[in-house]
PDB file of N, CA and C in Angstrom:
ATOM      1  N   UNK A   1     -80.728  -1.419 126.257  1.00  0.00           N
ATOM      2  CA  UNK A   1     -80.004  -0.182 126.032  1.00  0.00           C
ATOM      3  C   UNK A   1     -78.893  -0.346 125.007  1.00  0.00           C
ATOM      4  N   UNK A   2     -78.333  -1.253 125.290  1.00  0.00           N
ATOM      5  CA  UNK A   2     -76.999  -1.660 124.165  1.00  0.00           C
ATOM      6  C   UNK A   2     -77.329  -1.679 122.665  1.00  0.00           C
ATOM      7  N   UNK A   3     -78.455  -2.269 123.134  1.00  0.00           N
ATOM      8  CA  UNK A   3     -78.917  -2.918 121.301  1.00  0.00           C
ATOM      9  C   UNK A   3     -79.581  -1.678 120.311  1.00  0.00           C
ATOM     10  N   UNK A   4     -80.300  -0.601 121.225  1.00  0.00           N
ATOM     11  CA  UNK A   4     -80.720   0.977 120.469  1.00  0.00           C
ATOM     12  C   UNK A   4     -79.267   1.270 119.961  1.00  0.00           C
ATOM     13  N   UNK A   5     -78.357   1.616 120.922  1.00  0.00           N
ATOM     14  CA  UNK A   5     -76.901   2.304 120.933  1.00  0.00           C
ATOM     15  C   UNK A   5     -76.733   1.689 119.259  1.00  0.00           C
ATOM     16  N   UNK A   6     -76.369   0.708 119.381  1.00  0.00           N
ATOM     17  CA  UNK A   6     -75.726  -0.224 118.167  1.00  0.00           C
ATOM     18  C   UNK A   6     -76.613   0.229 117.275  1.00  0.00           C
ATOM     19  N   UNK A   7     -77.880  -0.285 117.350  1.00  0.00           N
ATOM     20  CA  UNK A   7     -78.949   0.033 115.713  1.00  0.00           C
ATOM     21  C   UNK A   7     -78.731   1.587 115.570  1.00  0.00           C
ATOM     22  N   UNK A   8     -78.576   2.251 116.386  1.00  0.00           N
ATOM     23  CA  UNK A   8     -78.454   3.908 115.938  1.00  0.00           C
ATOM     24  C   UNK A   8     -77.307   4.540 115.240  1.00  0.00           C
ATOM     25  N   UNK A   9     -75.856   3.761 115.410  1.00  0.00           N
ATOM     26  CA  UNK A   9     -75.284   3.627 115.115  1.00  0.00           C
ATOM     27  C   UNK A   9     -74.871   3.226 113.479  1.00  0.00           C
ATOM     28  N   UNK A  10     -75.806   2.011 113.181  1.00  0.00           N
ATOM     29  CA  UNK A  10     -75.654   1.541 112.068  1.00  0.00           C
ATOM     30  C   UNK A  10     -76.928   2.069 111.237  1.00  0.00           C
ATOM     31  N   UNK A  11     -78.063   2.312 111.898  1.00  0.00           N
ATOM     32  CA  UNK A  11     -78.721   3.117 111.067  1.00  0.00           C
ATOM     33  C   UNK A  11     -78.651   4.908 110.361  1.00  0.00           C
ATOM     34  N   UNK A  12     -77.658   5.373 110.868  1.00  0.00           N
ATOM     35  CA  UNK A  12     -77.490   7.094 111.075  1.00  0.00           C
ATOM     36  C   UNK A  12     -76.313   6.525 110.290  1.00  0.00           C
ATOM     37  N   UNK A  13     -75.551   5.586 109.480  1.00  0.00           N
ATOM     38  CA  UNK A  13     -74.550   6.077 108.748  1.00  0.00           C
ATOM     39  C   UNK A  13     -74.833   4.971 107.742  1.00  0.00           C
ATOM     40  N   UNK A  14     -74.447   5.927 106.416  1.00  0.00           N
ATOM     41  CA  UNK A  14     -74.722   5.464 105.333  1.00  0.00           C
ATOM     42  C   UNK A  14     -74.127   4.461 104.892  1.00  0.00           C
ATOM     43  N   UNK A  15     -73.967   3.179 104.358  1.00  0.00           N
ATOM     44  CA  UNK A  15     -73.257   1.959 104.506  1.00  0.00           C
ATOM     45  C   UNK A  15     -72.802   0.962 105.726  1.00  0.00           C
ATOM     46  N   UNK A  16     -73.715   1.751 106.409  1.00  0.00           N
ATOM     47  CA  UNK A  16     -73.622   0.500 107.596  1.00  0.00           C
ATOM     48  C   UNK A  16     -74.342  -0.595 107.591  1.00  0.00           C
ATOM     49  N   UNK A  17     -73.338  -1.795 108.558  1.00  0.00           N
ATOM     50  CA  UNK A  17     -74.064  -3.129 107.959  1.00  0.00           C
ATOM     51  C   UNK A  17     -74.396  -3.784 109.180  1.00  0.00           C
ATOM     52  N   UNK A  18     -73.642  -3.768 110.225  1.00  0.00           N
ATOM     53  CA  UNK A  18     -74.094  -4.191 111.567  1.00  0.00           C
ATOM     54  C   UNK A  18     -72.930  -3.845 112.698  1.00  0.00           C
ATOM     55  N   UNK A  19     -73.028  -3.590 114.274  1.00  0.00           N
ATOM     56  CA  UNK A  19     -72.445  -3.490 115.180  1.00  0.00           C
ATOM     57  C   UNK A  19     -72.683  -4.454 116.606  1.00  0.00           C
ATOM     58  N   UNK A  20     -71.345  -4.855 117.162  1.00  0.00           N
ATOM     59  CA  UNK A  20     -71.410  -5.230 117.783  1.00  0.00           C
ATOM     60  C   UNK A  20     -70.330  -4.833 118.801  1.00  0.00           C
ATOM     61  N   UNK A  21     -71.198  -5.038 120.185  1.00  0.00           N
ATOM     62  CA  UNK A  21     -70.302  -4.840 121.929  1.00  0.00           C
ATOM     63  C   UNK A  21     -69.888  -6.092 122.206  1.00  0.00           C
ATOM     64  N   UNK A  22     -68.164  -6.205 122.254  1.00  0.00           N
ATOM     65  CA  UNK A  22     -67.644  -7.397 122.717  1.00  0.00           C
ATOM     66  C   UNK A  22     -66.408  -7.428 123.624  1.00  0.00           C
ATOM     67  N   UNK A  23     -66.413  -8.435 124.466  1.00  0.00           N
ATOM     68  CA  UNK A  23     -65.106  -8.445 125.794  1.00  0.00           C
ATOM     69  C   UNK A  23     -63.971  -8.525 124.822  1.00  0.00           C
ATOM     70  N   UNK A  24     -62.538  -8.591 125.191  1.00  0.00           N
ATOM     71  CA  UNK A  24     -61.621  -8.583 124.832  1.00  0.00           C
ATOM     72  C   UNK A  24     -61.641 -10.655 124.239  1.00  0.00           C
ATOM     73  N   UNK A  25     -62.489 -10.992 125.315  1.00  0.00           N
ATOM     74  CA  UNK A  25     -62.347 -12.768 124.772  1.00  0.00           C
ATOM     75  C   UNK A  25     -62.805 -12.805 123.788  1.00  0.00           C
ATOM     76  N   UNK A  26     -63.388 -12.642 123.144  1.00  0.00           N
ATOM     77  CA  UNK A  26     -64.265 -12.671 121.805  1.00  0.00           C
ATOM     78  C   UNK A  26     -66.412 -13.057 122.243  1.00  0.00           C
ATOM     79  N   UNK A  27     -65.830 -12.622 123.724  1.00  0.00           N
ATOM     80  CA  UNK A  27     -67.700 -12.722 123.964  1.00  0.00           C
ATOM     81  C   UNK A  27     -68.633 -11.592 123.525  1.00  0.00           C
ATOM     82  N   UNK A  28     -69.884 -11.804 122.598  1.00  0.00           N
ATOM     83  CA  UNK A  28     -70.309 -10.842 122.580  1.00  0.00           C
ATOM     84  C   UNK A  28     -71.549 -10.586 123.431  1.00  0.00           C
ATOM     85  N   UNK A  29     -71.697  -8.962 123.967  1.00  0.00           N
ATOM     86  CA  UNK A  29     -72.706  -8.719 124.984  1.00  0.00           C
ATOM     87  C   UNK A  29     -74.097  -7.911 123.915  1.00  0.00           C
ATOM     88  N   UNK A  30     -73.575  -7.429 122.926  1.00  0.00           N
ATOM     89  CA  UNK A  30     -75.222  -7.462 122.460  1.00  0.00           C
ATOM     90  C   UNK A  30     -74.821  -7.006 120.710  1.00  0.00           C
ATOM     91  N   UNK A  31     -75.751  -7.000 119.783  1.00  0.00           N
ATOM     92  CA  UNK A  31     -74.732  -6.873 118.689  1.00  0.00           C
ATOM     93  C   UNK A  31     -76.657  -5.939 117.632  1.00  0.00           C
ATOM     94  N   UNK A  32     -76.095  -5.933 116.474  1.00  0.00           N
ATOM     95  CA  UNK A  32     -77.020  -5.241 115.629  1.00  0.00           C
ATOM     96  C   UNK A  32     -76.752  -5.250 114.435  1.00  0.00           C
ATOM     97  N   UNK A  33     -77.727  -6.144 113.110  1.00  0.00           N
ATOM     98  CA  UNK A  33     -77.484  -5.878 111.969  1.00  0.00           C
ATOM     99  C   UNK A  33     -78.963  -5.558 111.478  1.00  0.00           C
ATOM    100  N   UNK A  34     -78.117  -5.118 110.310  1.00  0.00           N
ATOM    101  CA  UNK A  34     -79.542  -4.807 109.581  1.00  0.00           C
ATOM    102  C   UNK A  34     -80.151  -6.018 108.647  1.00  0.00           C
ATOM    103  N   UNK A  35     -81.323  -5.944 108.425  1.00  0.00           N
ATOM    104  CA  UNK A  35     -81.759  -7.403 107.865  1.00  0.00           C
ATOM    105  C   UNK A  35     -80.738  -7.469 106.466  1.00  0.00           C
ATOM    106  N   UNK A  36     -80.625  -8.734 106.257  1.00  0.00           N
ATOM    107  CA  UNK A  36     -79.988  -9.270 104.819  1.00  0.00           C
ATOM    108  C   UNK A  36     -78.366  -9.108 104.976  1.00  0.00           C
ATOM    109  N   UNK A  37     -77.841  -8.813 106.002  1.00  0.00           N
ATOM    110  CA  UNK A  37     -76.284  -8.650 106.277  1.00  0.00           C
ATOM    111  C   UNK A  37     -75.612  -9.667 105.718  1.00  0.00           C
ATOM    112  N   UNK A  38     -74.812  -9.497 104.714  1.00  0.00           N
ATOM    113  CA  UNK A  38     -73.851 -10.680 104.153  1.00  0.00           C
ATOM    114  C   UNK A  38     -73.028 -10.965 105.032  1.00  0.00           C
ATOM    115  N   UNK A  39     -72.593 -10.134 106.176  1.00  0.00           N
ATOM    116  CA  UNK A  39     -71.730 -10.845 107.208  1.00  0.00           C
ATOM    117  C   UNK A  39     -71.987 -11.117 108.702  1.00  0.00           C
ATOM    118  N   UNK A  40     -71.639 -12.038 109.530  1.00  0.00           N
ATOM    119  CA  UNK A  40     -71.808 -12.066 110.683  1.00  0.00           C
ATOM    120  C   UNK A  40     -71.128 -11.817 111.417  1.00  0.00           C
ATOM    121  N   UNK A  41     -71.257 -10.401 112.137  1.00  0.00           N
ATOM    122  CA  UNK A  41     -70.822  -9.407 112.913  1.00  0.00           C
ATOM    123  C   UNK A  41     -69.775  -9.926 114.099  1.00  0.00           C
ATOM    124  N   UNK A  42     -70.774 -11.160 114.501  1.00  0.00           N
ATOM    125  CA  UNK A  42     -70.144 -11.848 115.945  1.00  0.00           C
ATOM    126  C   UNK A  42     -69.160 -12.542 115.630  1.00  0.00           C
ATOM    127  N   UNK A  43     -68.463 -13.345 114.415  1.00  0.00           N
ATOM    128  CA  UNK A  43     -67.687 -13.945 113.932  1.00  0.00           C
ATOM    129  C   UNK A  43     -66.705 -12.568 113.389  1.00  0.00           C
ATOM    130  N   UNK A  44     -67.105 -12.002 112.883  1.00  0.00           N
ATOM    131  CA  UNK A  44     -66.272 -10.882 112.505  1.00  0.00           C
ATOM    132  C   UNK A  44     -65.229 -10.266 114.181  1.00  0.00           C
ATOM    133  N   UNK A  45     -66.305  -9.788 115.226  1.00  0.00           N
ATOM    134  CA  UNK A  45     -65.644  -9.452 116.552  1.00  0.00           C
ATOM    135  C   UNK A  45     -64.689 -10.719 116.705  1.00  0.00           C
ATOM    136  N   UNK A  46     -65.433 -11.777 117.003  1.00  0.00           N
ATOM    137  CA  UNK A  46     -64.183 -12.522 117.665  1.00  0.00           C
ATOM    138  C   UNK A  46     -62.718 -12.694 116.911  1.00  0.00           C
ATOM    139  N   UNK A  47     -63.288 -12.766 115.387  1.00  0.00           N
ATOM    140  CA  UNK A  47     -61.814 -12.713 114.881  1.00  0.00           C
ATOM    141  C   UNK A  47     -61.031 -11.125 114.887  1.00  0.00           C
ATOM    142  N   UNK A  48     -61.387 -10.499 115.196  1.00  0.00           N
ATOM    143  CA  UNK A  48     -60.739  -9.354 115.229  1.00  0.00           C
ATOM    144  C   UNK A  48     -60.280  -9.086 115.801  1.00  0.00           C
ATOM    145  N   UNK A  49     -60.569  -9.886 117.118  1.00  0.00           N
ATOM    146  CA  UNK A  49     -60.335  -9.313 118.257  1.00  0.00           C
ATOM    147  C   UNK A  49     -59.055  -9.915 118.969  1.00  0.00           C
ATOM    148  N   UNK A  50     -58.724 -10.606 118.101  1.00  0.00           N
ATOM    149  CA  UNK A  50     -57.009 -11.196 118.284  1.00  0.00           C
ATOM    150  C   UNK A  50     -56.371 -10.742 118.220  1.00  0.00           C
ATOM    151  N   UNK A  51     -56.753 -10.070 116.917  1.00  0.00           N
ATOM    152  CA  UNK A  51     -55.802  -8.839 116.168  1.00  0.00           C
ATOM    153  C   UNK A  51     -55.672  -7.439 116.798  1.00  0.00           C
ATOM    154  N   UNK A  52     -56.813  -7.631 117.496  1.00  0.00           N
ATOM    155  CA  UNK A  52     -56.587  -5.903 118.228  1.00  0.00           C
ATOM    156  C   UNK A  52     -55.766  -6.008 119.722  1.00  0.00           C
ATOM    157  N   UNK A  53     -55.664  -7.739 120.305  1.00  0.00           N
ATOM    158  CA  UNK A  53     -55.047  -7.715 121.373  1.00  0.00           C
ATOM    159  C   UNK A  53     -53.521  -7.582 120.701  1.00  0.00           C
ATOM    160  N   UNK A  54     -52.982  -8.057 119.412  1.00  0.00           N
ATOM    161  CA  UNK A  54     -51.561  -7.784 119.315  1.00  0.00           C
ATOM    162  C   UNK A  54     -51.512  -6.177 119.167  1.00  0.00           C
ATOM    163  N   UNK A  55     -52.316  -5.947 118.209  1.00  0.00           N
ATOM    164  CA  UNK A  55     -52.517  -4.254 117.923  1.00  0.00           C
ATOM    165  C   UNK A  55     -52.136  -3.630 119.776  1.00  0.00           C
ATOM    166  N   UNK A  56     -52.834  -3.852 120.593  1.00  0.00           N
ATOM    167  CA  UNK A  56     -52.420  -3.383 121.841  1.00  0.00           C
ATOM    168  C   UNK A  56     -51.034  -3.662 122.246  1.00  0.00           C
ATOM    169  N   UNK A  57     -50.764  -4.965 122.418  1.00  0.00           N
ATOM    170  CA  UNK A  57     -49.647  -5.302 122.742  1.00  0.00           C
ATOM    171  C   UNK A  57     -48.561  -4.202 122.274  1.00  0.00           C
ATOM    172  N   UNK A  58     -48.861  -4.463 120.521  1.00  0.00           N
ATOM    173  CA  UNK A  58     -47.210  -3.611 120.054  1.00  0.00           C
ATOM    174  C   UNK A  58     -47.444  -2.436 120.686  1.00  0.00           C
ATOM    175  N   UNK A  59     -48.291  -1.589 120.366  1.00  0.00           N
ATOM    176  CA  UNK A  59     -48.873  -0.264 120.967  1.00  0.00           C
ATOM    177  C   UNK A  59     -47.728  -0.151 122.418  1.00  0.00           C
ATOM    178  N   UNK A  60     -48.328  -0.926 123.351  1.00  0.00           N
ATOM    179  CA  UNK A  60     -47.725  -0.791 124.492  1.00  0.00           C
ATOM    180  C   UNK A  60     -46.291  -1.030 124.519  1.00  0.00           C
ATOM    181  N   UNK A  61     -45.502  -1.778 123.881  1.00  0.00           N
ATOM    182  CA  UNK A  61     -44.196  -2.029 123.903  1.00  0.00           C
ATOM    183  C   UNK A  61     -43.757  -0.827 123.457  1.00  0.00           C
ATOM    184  N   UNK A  62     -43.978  -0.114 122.327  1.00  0.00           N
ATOM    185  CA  UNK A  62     -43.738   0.715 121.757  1.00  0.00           C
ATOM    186  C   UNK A  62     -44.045   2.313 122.274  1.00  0.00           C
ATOM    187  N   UNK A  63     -44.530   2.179 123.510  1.00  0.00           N
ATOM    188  CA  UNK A  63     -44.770   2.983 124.312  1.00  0.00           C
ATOM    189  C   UNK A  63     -45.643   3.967 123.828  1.00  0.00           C
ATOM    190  N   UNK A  64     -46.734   3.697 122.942  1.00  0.00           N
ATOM    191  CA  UNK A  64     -47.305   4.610 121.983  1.00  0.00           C
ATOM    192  C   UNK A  64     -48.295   5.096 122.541  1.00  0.00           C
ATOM    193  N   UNK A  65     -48.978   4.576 123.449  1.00  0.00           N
ATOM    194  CA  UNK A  65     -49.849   5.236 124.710  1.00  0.00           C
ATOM    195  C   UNK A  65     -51.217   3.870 124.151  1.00  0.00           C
ATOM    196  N   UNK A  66     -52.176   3.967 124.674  1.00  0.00           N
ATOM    197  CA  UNK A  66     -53.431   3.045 124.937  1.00  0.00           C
ATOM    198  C   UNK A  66     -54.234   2.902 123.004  1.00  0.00           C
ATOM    199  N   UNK A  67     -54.213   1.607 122.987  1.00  0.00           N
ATOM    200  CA  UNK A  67     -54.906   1.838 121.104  1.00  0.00           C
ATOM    201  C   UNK A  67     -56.147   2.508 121.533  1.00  0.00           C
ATOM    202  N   UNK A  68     -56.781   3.423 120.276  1.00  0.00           N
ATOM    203  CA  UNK A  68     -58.107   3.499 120.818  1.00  0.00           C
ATOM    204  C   UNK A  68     -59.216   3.192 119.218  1.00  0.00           C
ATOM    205  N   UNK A  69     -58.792   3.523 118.315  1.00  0.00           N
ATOM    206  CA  UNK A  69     -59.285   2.962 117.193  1.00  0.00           C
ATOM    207  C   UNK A  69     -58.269   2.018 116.095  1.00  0.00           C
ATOM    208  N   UNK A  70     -59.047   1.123 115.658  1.00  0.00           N
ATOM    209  CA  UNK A  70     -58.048   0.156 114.618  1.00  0.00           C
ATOM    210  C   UNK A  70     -59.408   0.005 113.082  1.00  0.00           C
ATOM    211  N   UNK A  71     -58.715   0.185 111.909  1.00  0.00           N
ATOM    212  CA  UNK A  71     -60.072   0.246 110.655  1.00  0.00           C
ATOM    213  C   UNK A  71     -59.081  -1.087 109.768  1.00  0.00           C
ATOM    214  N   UNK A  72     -60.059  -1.986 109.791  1.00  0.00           N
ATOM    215  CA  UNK A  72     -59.636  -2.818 108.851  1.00  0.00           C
ATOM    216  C   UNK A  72     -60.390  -2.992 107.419  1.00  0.00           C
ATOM    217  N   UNK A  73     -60.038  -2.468 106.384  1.00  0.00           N
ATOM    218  CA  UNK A  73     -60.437  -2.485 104.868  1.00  0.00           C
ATOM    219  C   UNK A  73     -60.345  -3.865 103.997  1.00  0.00           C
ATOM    220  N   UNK A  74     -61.351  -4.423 103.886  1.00  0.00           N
ATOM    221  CA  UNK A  74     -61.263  -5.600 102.648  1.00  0.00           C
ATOM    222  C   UNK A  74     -61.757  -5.345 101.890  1.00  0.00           C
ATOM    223  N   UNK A  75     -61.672  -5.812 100.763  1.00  0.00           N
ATOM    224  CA  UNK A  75     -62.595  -5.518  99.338  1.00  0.00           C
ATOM    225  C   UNK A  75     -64.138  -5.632  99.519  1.00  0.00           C
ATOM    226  N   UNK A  76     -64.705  -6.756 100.336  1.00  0.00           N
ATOM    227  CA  UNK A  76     -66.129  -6.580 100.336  1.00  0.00           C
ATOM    228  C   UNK A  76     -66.648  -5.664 101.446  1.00  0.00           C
ATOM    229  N   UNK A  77     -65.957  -5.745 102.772  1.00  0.00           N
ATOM    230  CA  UNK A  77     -66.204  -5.279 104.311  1.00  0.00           C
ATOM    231  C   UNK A  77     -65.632  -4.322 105.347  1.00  0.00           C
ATOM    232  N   UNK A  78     -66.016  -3.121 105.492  1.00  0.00           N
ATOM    233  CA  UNK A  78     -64.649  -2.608 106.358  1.00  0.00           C
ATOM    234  C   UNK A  78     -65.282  -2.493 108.032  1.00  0.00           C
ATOM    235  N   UNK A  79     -64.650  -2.875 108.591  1.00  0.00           N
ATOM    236  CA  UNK A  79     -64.573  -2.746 109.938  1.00  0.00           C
ATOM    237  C   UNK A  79     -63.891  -1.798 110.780  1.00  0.00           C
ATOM    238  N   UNK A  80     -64.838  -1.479 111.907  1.00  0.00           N
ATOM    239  CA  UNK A  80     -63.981   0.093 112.303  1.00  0.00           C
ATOM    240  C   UNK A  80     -64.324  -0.295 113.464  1.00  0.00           C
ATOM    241  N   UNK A  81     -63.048  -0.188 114.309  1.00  0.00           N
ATOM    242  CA  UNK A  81     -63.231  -0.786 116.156  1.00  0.00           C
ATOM    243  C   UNK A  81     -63.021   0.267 116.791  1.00  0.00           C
ATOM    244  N   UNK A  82     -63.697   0.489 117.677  1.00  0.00           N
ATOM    245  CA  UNK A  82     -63.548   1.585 118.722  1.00  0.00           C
ATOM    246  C   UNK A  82     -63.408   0.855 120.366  1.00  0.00           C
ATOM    247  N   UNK A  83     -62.179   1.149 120.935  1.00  0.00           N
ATOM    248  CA  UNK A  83     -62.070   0.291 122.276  1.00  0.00           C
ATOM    249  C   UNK A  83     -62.843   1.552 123.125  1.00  0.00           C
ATOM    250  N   UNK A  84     -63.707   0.294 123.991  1.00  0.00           N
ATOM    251  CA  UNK A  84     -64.696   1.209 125.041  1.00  0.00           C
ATOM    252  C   UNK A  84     -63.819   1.689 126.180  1.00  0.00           C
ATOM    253  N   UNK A  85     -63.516   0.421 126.978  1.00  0.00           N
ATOM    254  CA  UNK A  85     -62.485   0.505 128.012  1.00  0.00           C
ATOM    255  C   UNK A  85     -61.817  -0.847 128.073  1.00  0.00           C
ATOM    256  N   UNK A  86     -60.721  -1.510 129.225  1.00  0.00           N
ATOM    257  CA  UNK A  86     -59.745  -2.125 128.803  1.00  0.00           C
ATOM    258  C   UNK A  86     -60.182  -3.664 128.807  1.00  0.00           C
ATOM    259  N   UNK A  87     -61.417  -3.680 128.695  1.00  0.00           N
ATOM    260  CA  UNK A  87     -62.373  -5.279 128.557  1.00  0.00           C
ATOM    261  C   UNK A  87     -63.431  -5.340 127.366  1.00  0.00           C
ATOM    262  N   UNK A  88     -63.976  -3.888 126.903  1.00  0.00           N
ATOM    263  CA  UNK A  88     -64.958  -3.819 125.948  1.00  0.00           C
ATOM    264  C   UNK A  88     -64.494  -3.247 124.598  1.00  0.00           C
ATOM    265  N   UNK A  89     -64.618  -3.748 123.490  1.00  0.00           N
ATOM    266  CA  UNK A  89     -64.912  -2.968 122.033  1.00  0.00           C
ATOM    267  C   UNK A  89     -65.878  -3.060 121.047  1.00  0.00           C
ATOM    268  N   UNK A  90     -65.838  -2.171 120.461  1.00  0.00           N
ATOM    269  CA  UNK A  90     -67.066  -1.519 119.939  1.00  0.00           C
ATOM    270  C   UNK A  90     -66.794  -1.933 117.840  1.00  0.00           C
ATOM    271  N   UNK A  91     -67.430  -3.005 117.233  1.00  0.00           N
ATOM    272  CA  UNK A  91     -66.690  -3.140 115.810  1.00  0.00           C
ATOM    273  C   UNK A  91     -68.098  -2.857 115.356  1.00  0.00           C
ATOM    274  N   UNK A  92     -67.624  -2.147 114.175  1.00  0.00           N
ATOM    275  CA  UNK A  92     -68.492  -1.589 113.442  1.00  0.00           C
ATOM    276  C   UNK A  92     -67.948  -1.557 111.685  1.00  0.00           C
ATOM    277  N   UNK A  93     -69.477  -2.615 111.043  1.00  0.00           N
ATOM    278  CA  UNK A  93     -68.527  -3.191 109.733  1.00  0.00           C
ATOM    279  C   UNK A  93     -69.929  -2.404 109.048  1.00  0.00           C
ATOM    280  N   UNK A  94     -69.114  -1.995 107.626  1.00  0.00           N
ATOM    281  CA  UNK A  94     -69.930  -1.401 106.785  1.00  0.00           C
ATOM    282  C   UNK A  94     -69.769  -1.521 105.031  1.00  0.00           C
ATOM    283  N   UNK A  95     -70.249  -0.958 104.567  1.00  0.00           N
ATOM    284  CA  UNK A  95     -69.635  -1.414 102.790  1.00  0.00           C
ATOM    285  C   UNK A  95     -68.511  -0.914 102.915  1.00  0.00           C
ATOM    286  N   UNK A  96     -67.794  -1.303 101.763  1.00  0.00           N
ATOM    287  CA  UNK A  96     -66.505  -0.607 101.327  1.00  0.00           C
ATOM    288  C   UNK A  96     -66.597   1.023 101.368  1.00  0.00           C
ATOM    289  N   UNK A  97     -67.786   1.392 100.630  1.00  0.00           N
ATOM    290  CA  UNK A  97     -68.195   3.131 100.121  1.00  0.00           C
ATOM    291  C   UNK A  97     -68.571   3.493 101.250  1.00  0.00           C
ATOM    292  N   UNK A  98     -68.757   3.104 102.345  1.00  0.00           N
ATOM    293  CA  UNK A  98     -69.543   3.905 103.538  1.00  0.00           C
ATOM    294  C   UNK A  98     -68.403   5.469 103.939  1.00  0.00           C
ATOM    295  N   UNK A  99     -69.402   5.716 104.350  1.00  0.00           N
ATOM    296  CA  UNK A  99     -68.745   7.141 104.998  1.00  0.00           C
ATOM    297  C   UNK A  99     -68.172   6.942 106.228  1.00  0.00           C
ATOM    298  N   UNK A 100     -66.946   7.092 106.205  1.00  0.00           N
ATOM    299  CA  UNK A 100     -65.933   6.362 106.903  1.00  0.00           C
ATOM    300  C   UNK A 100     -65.810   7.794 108.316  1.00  0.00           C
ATOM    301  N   UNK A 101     -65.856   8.672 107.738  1.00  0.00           N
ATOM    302  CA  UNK A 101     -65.908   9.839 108.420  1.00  0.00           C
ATOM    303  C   UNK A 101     -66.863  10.019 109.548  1.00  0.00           C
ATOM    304  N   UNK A 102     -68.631   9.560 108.918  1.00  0.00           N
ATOM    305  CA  UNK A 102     -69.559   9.981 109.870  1.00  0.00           C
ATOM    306  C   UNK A 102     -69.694   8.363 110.718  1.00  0.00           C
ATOM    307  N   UNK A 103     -68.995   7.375 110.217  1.00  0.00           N
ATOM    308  CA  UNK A 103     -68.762   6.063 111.056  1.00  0.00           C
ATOM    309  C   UNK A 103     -67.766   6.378 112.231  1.00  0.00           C
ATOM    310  N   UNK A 104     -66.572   7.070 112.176  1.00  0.00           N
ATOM    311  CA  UNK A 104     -66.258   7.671 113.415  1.00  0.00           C
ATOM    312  C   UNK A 104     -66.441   8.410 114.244  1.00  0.00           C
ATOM    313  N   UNK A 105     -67.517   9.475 113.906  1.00  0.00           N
ATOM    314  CA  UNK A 105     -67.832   9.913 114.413  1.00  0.00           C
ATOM    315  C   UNK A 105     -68.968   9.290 115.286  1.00  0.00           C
ATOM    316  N   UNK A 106     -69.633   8.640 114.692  1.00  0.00           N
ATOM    317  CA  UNK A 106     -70.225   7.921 115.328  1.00  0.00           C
ATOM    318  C   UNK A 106     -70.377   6.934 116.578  1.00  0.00           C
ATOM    319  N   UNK A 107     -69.015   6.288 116.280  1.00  0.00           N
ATOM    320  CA  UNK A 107     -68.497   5.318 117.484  1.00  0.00           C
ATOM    321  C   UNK A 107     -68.281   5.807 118.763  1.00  0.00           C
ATOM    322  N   UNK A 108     -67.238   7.231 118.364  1.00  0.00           N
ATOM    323  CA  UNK A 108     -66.573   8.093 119.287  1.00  0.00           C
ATOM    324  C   UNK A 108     -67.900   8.731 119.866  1.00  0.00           C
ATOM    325  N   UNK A 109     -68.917   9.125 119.855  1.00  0.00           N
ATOM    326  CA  UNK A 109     -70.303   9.552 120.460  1.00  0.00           C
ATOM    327  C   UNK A 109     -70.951   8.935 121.081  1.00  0.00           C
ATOM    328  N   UNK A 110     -71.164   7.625 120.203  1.00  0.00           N
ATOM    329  CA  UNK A 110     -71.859   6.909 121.311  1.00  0.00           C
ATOM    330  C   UNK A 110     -70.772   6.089 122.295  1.00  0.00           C
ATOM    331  N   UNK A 111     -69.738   5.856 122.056  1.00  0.00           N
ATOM    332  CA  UNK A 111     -69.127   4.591 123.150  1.00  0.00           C
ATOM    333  C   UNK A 111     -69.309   5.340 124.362  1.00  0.00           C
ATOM    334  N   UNK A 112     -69.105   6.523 124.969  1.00  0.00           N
ATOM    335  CA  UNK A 112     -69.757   6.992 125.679  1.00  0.00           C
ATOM    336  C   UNK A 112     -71.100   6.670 126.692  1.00  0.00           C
ATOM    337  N   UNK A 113     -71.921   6.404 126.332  1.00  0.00           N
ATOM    338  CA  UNK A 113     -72.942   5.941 126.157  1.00  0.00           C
ATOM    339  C   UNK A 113     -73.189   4.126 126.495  1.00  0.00           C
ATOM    340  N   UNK A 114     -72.437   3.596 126.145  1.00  0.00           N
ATOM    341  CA  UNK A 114     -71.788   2.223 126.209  1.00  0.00           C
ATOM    342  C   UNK A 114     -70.954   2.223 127.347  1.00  0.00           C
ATOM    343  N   UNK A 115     -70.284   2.910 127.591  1.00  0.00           N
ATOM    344  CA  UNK A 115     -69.482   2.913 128.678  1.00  0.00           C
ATOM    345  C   UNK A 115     -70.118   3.373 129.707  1.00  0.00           C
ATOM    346  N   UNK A 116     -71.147   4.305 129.976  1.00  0.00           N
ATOM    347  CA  UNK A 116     -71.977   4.227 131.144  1.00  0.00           C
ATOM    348  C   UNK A 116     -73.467   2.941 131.444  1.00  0.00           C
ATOM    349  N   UNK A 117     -73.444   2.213 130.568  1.00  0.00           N
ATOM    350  CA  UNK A 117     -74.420   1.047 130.563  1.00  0.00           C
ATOM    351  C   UNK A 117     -73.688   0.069 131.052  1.00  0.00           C
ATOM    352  N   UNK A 118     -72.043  -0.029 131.230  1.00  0.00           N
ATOM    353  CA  UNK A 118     -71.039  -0.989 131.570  1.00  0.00           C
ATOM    354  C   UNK A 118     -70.885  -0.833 132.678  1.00  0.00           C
ATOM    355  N   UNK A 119     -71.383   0.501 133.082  1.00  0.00           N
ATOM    356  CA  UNK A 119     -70.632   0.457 134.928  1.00  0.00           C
ATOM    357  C   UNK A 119     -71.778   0.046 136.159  1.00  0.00           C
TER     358      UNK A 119
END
């Protein structure tokens, strides 16, 4: 079930490159690229996912209420995280040009979906 979620995901938006479902540890529970991916998705989650526990942290000190998306832009790769619930997130890396728009929309539709395969 996880692994449709993800390929539907990265296939329905234009510049997508692969997705992956991962714990807050950097474990991943199921992931999706498309053939020839210059990057590896699962190395991408775990390192990100450091960054999204400080991203929470300040969040919370700052009393800003629960993170729920974080987009990180590099010149070759952009990554777009969607937190499922307070153990799962959802990273989703695509070209630079991707449609950044129908990539959120995207996440936000299906994590849904992800989040009832979790319970």
């Amino acid at each position: 079930m996880f692994q449709a979620v993800l390929k539907e995901i990265v296939e329905n938006t234009e510049g997508g490159i692969a997705t992956l479902l991962m714990d807050f540890e950097g474990i991943a529970v199921d992931s999706y690229s498309r053939n020839g991916a210059e990057f590896d998705i699962s190395t991408i989650g775990a390192e990100f996912s450091v960054v999204l526990k400080s991203i929470q942290r300040a969040a919370e000190m700052l009393e800003a209420g629960p993170t729920a998306e974080v987009a990180i832009q590099a010149e070759k790769v952009t990554t777009l995280i969607r937190v499922v619930n307070n153990a799962y997130f959802v990273a989703f890396s695509m070209s630079p040009d991707a449609n950044m728009g129908k990539a959120r929309y995207m996440l936000r539709t299906k994590v849904p979906l992800l989040l009832k395969e979790l319970s």
